[in-house]
Protein backbone atom coordinates (compact mmCIF):
# COMPACT_ATOMS: atom_id res chain seq x y z
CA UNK A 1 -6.08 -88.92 11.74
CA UNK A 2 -4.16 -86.79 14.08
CA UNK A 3 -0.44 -88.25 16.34
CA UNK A 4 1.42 -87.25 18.70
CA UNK A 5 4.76 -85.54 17.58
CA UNK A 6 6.76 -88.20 19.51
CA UNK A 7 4.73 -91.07 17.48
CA UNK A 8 6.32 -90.08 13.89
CA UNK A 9 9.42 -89.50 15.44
CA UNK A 10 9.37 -92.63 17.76
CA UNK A 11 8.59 -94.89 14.78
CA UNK A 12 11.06 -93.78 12.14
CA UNK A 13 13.99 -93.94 15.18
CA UNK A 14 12.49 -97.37 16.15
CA UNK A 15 12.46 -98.83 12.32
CA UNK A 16 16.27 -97.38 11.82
CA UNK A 17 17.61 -98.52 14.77
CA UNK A 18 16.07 -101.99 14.26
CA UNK A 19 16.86 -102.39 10.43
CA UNK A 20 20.54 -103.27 10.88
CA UNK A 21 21.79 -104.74 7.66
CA UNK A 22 18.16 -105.02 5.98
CA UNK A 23 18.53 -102.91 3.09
CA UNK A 24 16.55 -99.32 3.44
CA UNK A 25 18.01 -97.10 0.97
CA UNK A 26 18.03 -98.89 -3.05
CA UNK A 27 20.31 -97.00 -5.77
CA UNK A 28 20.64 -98.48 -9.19
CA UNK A 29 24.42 -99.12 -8.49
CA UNK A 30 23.76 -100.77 -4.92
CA UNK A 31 21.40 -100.79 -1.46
CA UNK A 32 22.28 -99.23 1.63
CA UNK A 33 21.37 -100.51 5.31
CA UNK A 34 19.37 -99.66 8.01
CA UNK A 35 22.95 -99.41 9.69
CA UNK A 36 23.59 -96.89 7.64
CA UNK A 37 20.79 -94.25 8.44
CA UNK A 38 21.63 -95.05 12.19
CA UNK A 39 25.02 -93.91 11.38
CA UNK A 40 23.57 -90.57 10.25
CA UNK A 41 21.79 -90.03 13.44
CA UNK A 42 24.96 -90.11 15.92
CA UNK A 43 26.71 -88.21 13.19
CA UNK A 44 23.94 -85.96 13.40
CA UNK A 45 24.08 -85.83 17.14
CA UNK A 46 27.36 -85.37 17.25
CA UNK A 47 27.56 -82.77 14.82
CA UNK A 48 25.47 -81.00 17.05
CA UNK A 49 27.45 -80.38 20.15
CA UNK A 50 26.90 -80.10 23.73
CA UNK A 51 23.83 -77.56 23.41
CA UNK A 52 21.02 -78.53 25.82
CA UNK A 53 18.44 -78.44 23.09
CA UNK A 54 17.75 -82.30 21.86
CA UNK A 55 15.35 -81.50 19.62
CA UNK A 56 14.01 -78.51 17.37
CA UNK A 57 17.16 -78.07 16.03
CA UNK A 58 17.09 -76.31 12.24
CA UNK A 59 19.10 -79.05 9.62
CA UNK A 60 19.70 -77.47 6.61
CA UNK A 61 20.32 -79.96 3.27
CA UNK A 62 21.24 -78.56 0.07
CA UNK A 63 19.00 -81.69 -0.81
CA UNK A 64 19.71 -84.17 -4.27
CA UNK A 65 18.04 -87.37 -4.20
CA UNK A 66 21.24 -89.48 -3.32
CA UNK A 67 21.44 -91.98 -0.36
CA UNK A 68 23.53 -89.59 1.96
CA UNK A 69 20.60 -86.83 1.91
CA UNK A 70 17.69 -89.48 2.11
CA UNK A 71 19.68 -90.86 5.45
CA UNK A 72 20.12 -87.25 6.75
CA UNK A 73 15.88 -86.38 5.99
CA UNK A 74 15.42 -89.72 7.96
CA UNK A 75 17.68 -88.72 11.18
CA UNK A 76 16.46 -84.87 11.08
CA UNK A 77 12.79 -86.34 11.43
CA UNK A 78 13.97 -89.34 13.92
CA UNK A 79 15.16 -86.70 16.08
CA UNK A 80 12.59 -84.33 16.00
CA UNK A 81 13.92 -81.40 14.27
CA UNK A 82 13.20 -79.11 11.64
CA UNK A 83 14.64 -80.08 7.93
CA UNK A 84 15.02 -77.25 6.05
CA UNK A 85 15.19 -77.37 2.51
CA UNK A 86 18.21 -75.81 0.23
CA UNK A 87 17.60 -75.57 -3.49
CA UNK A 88 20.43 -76.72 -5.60
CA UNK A 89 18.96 -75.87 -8.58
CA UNK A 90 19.48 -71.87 -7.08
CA UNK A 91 22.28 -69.53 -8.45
CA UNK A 92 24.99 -69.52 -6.76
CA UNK A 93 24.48 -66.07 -5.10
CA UNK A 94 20.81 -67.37 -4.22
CA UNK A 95 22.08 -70.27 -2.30
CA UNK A 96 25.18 -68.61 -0.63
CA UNK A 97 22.16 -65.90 0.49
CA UNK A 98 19.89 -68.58 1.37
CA UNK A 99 22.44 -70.34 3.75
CA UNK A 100 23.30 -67.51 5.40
CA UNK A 101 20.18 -65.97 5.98
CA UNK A 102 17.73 -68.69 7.10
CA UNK A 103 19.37 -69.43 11.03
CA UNK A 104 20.32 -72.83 10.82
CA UNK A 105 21.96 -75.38 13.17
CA UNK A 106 23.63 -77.69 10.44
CA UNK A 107 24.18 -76.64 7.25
CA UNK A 108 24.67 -80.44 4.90
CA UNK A 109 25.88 -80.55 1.30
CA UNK A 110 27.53 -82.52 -0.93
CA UNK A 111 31.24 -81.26 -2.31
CA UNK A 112 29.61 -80.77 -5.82
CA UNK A 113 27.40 -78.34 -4.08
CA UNK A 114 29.91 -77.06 -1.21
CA UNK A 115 32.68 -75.97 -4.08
CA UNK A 116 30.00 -74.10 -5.80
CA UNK A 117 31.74 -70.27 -5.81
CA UNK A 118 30.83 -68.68 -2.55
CA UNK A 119 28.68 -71.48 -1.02
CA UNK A 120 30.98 -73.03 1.79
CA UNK A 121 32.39 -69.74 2.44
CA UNK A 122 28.78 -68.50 3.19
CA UNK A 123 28.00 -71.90 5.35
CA UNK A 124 31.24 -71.28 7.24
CA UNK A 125 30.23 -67.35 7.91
CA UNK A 126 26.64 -68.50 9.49
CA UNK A 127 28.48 -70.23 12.57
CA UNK A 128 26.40 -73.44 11.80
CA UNK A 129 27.46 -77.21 11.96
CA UNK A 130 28.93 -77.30 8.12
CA UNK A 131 28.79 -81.28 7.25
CA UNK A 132 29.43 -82.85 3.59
CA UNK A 133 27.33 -85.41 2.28
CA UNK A 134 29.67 -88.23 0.70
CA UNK A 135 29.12 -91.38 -1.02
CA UNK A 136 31.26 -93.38 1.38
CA UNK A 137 30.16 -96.65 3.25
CA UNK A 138 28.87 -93.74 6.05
CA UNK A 139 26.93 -90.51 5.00
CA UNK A 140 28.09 -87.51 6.89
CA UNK A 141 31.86 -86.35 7.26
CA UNK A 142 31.83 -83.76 10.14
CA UNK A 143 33.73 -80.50 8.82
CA UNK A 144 32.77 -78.46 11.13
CA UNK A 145 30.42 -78.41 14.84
CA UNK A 146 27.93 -75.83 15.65
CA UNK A 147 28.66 -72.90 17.42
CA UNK A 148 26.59 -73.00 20.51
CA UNK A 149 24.60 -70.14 21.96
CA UNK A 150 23.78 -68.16 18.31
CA UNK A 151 20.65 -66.45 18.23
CA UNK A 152 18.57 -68.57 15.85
CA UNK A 153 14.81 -68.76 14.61
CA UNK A 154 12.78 -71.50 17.08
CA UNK A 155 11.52 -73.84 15.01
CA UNK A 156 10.68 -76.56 17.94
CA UNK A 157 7.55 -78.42 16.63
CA UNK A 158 8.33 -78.01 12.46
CA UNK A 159 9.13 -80.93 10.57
CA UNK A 160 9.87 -79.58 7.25
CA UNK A 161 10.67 -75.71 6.37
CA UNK A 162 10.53 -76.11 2.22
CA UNK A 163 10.31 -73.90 -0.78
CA UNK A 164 6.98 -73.46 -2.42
CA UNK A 165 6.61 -70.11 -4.67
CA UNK A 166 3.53 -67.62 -3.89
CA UNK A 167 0.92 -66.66 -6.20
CA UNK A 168 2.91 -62.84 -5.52
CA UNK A 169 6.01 -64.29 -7.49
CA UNK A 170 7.93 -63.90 -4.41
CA UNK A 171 9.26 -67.48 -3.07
CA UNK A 172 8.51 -68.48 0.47
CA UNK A 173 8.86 -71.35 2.94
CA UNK A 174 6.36 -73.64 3.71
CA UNK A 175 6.55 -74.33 7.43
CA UNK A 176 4.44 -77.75 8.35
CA UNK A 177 4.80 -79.01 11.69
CA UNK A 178 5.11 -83.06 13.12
CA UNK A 179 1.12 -82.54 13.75
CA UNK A 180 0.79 -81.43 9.51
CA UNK A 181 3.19 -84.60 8.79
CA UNK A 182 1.71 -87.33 10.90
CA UNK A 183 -2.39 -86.23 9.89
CA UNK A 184 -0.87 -86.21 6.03
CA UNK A 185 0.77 -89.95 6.38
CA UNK A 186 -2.26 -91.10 8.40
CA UNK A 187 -3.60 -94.38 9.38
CA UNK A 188 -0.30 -95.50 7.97
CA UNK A 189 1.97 -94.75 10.87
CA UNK A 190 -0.39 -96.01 13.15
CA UNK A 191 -0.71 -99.20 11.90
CA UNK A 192 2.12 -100.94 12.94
CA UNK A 193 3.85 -100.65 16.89
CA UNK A 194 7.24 -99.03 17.43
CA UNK A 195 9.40 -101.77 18.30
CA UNK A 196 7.89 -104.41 16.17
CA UNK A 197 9.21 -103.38 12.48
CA UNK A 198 8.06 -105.87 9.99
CA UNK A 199 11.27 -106.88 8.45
CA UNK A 200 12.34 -104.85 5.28
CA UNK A 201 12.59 -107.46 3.23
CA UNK A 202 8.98 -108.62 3.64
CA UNK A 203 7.89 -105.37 2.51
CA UNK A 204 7.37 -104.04 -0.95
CA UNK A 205 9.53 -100.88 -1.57
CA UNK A 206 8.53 -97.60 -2.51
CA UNK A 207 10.37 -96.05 -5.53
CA UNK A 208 11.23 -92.14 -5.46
CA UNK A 209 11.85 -90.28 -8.29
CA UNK A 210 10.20 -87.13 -7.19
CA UNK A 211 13.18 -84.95 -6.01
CA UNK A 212 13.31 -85.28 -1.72
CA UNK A 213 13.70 -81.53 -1.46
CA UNK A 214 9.94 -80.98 -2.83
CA UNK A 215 6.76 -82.62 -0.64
CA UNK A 216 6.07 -85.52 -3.18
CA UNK A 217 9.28 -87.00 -2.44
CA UNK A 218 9.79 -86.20 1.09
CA UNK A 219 6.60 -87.31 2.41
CA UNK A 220 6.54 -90.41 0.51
CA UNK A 221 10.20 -91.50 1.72
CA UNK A 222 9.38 -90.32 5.23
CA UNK A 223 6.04 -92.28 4.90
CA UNK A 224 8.21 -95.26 3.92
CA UNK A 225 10.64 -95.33 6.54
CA UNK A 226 7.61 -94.76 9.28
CA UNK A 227 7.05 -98.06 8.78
CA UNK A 228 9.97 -99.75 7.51
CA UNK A 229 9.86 -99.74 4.05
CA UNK A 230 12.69 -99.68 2.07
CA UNK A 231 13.28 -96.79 -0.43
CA UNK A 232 14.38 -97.34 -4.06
CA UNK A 233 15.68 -93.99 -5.28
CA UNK A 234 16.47 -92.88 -8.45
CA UNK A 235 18.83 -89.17 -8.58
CA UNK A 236 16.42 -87.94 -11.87
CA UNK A 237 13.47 -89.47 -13.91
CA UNK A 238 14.42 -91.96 -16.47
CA UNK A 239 11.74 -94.24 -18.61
CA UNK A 240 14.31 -97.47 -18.71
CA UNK A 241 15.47 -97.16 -15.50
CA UNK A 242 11.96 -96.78 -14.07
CA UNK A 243 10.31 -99.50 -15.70
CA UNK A 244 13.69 -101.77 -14.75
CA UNK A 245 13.33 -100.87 -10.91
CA UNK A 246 9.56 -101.77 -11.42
CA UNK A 247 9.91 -105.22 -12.39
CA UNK A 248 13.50 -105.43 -10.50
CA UNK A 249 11.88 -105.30 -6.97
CA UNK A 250 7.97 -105.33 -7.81
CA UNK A 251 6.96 -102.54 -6.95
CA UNK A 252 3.20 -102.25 -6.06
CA UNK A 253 2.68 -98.35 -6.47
CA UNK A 254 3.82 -96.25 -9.08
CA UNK A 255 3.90 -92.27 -8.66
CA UNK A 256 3.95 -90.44 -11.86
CA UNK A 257 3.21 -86.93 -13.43
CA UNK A 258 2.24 -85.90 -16.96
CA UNK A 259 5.29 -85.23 -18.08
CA UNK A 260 6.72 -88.80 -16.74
CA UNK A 261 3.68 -90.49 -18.50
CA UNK A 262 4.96 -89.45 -21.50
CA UNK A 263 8.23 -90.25 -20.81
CA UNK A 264 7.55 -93.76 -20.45
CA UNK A 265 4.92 -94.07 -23.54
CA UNK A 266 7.58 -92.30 -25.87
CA UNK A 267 10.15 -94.65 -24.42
CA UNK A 268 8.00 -98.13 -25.70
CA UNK A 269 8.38 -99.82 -22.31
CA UNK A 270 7.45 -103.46 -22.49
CA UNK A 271 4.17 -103.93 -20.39
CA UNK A 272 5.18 -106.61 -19.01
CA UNK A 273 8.05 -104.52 -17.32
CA UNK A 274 5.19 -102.89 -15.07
CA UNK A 275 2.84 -106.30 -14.21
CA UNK A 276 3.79 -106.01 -10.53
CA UNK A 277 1.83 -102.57 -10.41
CA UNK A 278 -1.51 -102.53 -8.63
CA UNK A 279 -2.06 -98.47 -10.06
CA UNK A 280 -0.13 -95.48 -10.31
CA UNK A 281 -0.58 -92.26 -8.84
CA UNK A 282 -0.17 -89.24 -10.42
CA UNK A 283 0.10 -84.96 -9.43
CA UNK A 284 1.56 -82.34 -9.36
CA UNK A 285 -0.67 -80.99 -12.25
CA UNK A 286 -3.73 -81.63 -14.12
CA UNK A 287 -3.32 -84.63 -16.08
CA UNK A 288 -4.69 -84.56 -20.06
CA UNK A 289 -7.72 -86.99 -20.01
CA UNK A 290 -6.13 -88.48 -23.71
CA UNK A 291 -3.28 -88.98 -21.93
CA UNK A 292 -4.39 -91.05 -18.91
CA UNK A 293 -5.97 -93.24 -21.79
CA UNK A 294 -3.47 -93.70 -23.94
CA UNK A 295 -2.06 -95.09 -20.46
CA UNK A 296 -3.91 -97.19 -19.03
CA UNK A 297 -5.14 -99.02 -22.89
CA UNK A 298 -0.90 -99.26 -23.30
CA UNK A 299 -0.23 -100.81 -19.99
CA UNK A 300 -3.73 -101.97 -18.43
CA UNK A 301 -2.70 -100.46 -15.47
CA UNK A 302 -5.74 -98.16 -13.18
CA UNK A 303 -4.21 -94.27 -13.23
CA UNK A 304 -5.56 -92.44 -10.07
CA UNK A 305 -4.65 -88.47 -10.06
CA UNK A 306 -4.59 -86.87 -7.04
CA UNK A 307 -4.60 -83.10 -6.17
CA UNK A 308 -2.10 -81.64 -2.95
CA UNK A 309 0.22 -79.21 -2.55
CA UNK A 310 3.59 -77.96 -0.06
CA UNK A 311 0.94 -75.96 1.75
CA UNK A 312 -1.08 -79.53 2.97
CA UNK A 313 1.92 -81.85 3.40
CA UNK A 314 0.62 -83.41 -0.45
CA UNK A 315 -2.20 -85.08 -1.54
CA UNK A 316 -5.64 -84.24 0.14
CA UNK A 317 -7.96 -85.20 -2.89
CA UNK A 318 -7.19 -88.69 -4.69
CA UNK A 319 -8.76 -91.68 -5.97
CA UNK A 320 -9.81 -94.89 -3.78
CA UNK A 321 -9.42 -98.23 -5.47
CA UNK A 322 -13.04 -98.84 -5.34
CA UNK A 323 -13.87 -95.22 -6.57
CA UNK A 324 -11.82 -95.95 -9.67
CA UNK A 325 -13.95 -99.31 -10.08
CA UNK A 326 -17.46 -97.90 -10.17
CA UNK A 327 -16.54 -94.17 -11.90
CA UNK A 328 -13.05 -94.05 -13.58
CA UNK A 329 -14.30 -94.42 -17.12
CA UNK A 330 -16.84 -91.87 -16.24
CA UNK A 331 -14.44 -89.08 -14.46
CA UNK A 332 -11.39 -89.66 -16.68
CA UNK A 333 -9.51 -86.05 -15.75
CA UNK A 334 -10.82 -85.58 -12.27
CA UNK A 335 -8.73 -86.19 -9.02
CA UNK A 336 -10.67 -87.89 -7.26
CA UNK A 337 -13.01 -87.06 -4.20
CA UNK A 338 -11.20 -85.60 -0.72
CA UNK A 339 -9.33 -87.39 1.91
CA UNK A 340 -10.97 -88.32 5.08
CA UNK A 341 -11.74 -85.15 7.29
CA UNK A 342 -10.96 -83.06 4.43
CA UNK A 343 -13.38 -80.33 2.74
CA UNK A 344 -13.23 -78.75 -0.39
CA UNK A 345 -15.46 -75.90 -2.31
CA UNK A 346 -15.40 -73.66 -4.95
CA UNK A 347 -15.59 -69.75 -4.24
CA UNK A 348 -16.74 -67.21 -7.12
CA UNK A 349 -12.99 -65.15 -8.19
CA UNK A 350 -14.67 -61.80 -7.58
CA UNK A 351 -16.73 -61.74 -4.47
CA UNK A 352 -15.98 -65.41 -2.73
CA UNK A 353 -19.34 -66.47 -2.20
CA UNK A 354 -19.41 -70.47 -2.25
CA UNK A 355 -20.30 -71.62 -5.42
CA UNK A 356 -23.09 -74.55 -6.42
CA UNK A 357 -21.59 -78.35 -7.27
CA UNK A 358 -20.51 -77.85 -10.99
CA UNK A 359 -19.92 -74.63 -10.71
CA UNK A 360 -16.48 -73.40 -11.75
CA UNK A 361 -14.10 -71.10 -9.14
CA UNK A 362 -11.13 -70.60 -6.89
CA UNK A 363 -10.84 -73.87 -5.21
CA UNK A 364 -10.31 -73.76 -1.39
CA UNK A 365 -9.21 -76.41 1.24
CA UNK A 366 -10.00 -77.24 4.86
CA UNK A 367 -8.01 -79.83 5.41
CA UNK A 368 -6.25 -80.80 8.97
CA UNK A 369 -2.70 -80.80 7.88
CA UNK A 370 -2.45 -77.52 6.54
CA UNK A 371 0.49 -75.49 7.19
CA UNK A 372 -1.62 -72.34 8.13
CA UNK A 373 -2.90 -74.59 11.66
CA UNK A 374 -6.06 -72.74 11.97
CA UNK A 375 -8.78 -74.01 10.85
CA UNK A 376 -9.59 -71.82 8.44
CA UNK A 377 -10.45 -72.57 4.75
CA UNK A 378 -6.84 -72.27 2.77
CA UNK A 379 -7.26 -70.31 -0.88
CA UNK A 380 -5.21 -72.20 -3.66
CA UNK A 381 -4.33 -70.26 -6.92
CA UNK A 382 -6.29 -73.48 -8.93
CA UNK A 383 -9.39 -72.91 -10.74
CA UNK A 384 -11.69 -76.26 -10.30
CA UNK A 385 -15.12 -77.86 -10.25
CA UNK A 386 -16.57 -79.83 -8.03
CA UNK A 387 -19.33 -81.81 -9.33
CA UNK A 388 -22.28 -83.74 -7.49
CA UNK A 389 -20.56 -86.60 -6.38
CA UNK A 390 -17.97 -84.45 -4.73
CA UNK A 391 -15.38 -85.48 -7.81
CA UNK A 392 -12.96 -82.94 -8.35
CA UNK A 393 -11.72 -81.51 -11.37
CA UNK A 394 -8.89 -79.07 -12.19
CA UNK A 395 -9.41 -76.47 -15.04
CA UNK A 396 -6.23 -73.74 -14.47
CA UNK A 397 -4.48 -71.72 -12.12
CA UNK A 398 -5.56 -68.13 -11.43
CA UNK A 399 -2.46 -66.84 -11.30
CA UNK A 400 0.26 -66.63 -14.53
CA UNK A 401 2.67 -69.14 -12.97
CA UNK A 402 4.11 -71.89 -15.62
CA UNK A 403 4.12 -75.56 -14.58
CA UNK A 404 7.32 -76.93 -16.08
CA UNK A 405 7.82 -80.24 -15.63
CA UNK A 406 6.45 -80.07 -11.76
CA UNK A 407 8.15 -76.85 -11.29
CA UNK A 408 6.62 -73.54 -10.51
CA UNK A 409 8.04 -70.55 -12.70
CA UNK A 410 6.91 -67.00 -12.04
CA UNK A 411 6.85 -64.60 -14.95
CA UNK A 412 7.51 -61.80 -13.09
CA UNK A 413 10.83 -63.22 -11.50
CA UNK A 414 11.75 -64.03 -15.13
CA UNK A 415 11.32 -60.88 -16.60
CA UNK A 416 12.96 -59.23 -13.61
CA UNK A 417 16.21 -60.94 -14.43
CA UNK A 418 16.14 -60.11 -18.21
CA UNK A 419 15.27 -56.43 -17.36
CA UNK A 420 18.40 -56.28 -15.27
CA UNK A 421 20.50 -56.41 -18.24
CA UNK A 422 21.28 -52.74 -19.22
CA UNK A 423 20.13 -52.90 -22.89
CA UNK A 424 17.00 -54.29 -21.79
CA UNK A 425 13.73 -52.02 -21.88
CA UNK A 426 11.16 -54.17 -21.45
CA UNK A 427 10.52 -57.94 -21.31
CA UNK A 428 7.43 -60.39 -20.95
CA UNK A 429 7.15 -63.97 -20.13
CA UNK A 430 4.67 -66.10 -20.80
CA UNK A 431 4.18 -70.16 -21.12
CA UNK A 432 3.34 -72.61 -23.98
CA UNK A 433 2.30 -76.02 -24.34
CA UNK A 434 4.32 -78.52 -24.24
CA UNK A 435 4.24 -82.46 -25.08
CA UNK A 436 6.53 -83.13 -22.65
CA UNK A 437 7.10 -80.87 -19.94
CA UNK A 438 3.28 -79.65 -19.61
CA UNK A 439 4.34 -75.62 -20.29
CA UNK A 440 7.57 -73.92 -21.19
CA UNK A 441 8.58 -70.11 -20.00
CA UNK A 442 9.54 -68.60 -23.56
CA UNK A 443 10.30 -64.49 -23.38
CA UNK A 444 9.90 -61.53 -25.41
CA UNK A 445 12.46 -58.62 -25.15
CA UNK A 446 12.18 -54.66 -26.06
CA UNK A 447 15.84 -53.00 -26.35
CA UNK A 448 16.54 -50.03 -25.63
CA UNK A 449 18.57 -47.76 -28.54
CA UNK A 450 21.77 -48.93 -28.33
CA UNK A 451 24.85 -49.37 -31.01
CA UNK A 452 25.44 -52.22 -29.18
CA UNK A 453 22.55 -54.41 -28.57
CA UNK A 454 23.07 -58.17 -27.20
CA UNK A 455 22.30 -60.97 -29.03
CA UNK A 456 19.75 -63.83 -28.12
CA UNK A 457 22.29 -65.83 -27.21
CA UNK A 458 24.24 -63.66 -24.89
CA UNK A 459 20.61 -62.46 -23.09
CA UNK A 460 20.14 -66.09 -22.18
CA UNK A 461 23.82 -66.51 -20.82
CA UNK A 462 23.30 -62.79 -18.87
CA UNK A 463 20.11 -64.18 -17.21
CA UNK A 464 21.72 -68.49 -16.45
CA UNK A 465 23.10 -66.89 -13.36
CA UNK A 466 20.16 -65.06 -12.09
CA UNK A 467 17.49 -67.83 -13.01
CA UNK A 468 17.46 -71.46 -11.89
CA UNK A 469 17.45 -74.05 -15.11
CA UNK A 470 14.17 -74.67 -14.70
CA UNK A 471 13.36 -70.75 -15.52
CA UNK A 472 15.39 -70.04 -18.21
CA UNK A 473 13.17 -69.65 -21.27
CA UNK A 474 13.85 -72.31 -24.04
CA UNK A 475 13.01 -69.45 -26.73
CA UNK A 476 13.91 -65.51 -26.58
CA UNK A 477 12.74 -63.37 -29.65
CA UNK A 478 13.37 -59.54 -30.02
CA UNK A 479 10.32 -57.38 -30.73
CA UNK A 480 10.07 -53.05 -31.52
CA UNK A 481 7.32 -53.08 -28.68
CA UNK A 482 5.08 -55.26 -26.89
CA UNK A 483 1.59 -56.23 -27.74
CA UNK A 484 -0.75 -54.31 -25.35
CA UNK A 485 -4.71 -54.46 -24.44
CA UNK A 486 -6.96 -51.48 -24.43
CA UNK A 487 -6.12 -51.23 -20.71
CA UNK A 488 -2.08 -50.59 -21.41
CA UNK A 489 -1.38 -54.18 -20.14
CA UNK A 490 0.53 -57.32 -22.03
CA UNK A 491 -1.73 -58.85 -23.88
CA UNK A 492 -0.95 -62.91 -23.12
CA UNK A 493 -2.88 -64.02 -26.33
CA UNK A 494 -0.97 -62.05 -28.49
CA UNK A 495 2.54 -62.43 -26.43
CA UNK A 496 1.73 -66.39 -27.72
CA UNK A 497 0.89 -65.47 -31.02
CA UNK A 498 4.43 -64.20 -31.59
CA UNK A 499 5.80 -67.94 -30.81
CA UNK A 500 3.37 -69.61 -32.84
CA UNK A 501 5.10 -72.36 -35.33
C-alpha cells in the first residue's frame, strides 16, 4: 500500500509533537519523552540555518543505538530529509573518507566517535552542520551550523541513504525514498489519523536490538514512532537483558536472528520471562530448521522467519499468523509466502529463464518498495525454492559473502587488506560454520621469502585498521601455497579443509 511522502512525515511530526512527557524512547537505565525527540527537531532546524531548502536536506549520523541517535532518525524523517547512514564500526580512515566524501548537510556523532583520530577534523573540512550526540536531558549540542550555498548531492525525496555491500565486494549505498518507506511500513501508518495519537502508554512497545544504522532496526523504530509507539532500545544484544525487557514492559513481538536464538537458549532463560510474546520474528539469514525447534518446544512460542533486505526497505516474504497455524509444522525452514503486491520467482543461474515451483535458482523480487523504483524484477545474490504453495525457502547465497552474525563480509575486501602488508604474497578468505554467529571469515596467508616474516599475531594487528571488527578473521594460518582447482583457482573445499578441527 502506497502514501504520500507528506503522510510518513506528517504522522511521525504529529505523534512527537503530541507525546510530551509520555515516554518514547526506553533504555535499561531510564525512558526518554516525546519532549525529548521534539527537542531534536528545532535543534535540527536550527542546526540547519537560514537556507531556503526545508526539506531534502542530507543528515548524516555516525549511528549507535543510543537515545540521542534514535531522536535524531525520528526528526530527519519528521522533516522530510534524507538520513544518511555512517558506520562506526569503519576504520578510522574509512569514516574520516566517508564524511567527507558523501555531501552532507549535518554531520551528527557522539564524542566517542567525534575524537576518533581524524574524524572531526574531516567533519569540520566538509563545511557541514557538525553536531554531537550527548546523553544529556536534550540530544543534540550544536558545534557547528551549516555553511549555506555548498554544492551538495540532491537527495529531495530519499528517506534513508544506508550501507548494504554488493555481490562485487565493493560497498554501496542503498538509496530508498519516502514512497520505498511508507509501501514497506504499510497499512500500519495508515491506520491511525495524524493528530489523534493513541497515547503511548496504551500501546505495547517495540524492543530494538537490531543496530538503527542497518534496515531491521531503522524501519522498525521508524514504524514505531509512525504511530506512537514507544521504543525500548537496547545499545547491543544481550540474552538477560532481552528476556528482562520482555517481561519488564510485555512486549508482544519479538525480532530475533539465528545467532540471537542461540543466545537466549545457551543463556537458560526462564519461559516464563517471554509469556507476554504472541511470536517472534526472525531474518537476516536462513534460520536452521533444528534450531527453530529447539525454540519454539523450549519456550512454546510460534517462530515466523521472514526474508528482506536494504534493497526493499526489509521484509517482503514472512509468515501470517494464520499461515503458521495451518503449515508451520509442515514448512519448518521456509520464510513464509510474499507480502501483499509482492512477487517472487526463481531464475535458472546460467541462462535466467524462470524456473518451475520447486525448482531451485537465483531468487528475484518485484516488490513495490524497492530501491531500484522501476518496476523491474530486482536479482538477489540468494539461492531459493519456491514450492507450490508459494512458500519460500532459502538454500545459499550465490556469491562468497560470509554472514557473520547479520553482517555481510566480502572475501575479497579481506584478502585485499592482508595482501597490503609487504610480506604478504597471497591470501584467501573463506567462511566456516559457526554455532553462534552463523559463519566466521578465517584466512590463509602465502609469504613471500623474507628473513623477516610477520607473525600471526602481528598480520591480524596490520589488517585491525584496515578491516571493521566484524571482518577480521578469528583464525589466520600460514601455508607454502594455496590449494588450487584444475582451472588455477582457490579451491574453497580444500581452503576449509586446512581449518578443520
Amino acid at each position: 500500500m502506497s502514501m504520500s511522502t507528506h503522510r510518513l512525515s506528517d504522522s511521525i511530526r504529529g505523534f512527537i509533537e503530541q507525546g510530551g512527557s509520555d515516554n518514547a524512547i526506553i533504555v535499561d537505565d531510564g525512558v526518554r519523552p516525546w519532549s525529548y525527540v521534539a527537542s531534536a527537531i528545532s535543534d535540527l532546524e536550527a542546526a540547519t540555518g537560514d537556507t531556503e531548502r526545508r526539506e531534502g536536506l542530507s543528515v548524516g549520523i555516525v549511528t549507535r543505538n543510543r537515545p540521542p541517535h534514535l531522536a535524531l532518525i525520528a526528526a530527519t524523517i519528521a522533516l522530510r530529509h534524507c538520513y544518511l547512514t555512517l558506520n562506526p564500526m569503519f576504520s578510522d580512515q574509512d569514516l574520516a573518507s566517508d564524511i567527507e566524501r558523501l555531501g552532507l548537510h549535518v554531520i551528527a556523532a557522539s564524542r566517542e566517535d567525534l575524537d576518533r583520530p581524524g574524524v572531526e577534523e574531516a567533519a569540520l573540512r566538509s563545511g557541514a552542520a557538525v553536531v554531537e550526540l550527548t546523553g544529556g536531558e536534550t540530544p543534540l549540542t550544536i558545534l557547528r551550523e551549516s555553511e549555506l550555498n555548498r554544492d551538495v548531492p540532491d537527495r529531495s525525496g530519499v528517506a534513508v541513504a544506508m550501507l548494504s555491500s554488493g555481490t562485487t565486494g565493493v560497498p554501496k549505498r542503498i538509496t530508498l525514498t519516502y514512497d520505498n518507506l511508507a509501501a514497506a511500513i504499510g497499512q500500519l501508518v495508515t491506520a491511525r489519523l495524524v493528530g489523534q495519537p493513541t497515547p503511548s502508554a496504551q500501546l505495547r512497545p517495540a524492543l530494538v536490538w537490531h543496530p538503527v544504522g542497518h534496515i531491521s532496526g531503522a524501519v522498525m523504530s521508524i514504524e514505531a514512532f509512525s504511530v506512537g509507539r514507544p521504543v525500548i532500545l537496547m545499545e547491543r544484544f544481550e540474552p538477560e537483558l532481552w528476556a528482562s525487557l520482555v517481561e519488564r514492559y510485555e512486549v508482544r513481538l519479538g525480532q530475533v536472528n539465528p545467532t540471537a536464538m542461540r543466545m537466549i537458549l545457551d543463556a537458560n532463560i526462564e519461559p516464563s520471562q517471554l509469556r507476554s510474546l504472541r511470536y517472534v520474528r526472525g531474518g537476516t539469514t536462513a534460520t536452521p530448521p533444528e534450531l527453530q525447534e529447539e525454540f519454539e518446544r523450549r519456550f512454546n512460542i510460534p517462530f515466523m522467519t521472514t526474508y528482506g533486505a536494504t534493497e526493499f526497505a526489509g521484509a517482503v516474504a514472512s509468515w501470517s499468523p494464520e499461515d503458521y497455524r495451518l503449515h508451520g509444522k509442515t514448512h519448518v525452514g521456509s520464510s513464509g509466502r510474499p507480502h501483499p503486491g509482492v512477487q517472487l520467482r526463481t531464475v535458472d543461474p546460467v541462462d535466467a529463464h524462470v524456473l518451475s515451483p520447486g525448482q531451485e535458482g537465483i531468487l528475484e523480487v518485484l516488490a513495490p518498495q524497492a530501491a531500484s523504483g522501476n518496476g523491474d524484477w530486482v536479482r538477489t545474490t540468494d539461492l531459493a525454492v519456491i514450492d507450490g504453495e508459494g512458500f519460500l525457502w532459502i538454500k545459499g547465497r550465490v556469491d562468497d559473502a560470509i554472514i557473520r552474525g547479520g553482517f555481510k563480509v566480502h572475501p575479497t575486501k579481506v584478502e585485499r587488506a592482508f595482501k597490503e602488508h609487504p610480506a604478504v604474497l597471497e591470501a584467501a578468505v573463506v567462511g566456516l560454520d559457526d554455532a553462534r554467529l552463523g559463519a566466521v571469515p578465517v584466512a590463509a596467508v602465502v609469504l613471500r621469502e623474507n628473513p623477516e616474516q610477520p607473525t600471526v599475531e602481528e598480520l591480524l594487528h596490520f589488517v585491525e585498521g584496515r578491516l571493521a571488527r566484524y571482518e577480521i578473521p578469528t583464525r589466520v594460518v600460514v601455508v607454502d601455497a594455496l590449494p588450487l582447482t584444475l582451472s588455477m583457482k582457490v579451491s574453497r573445499p580444500a581452503l576449509r579443509a586446512l581449518f578443520a578441527p
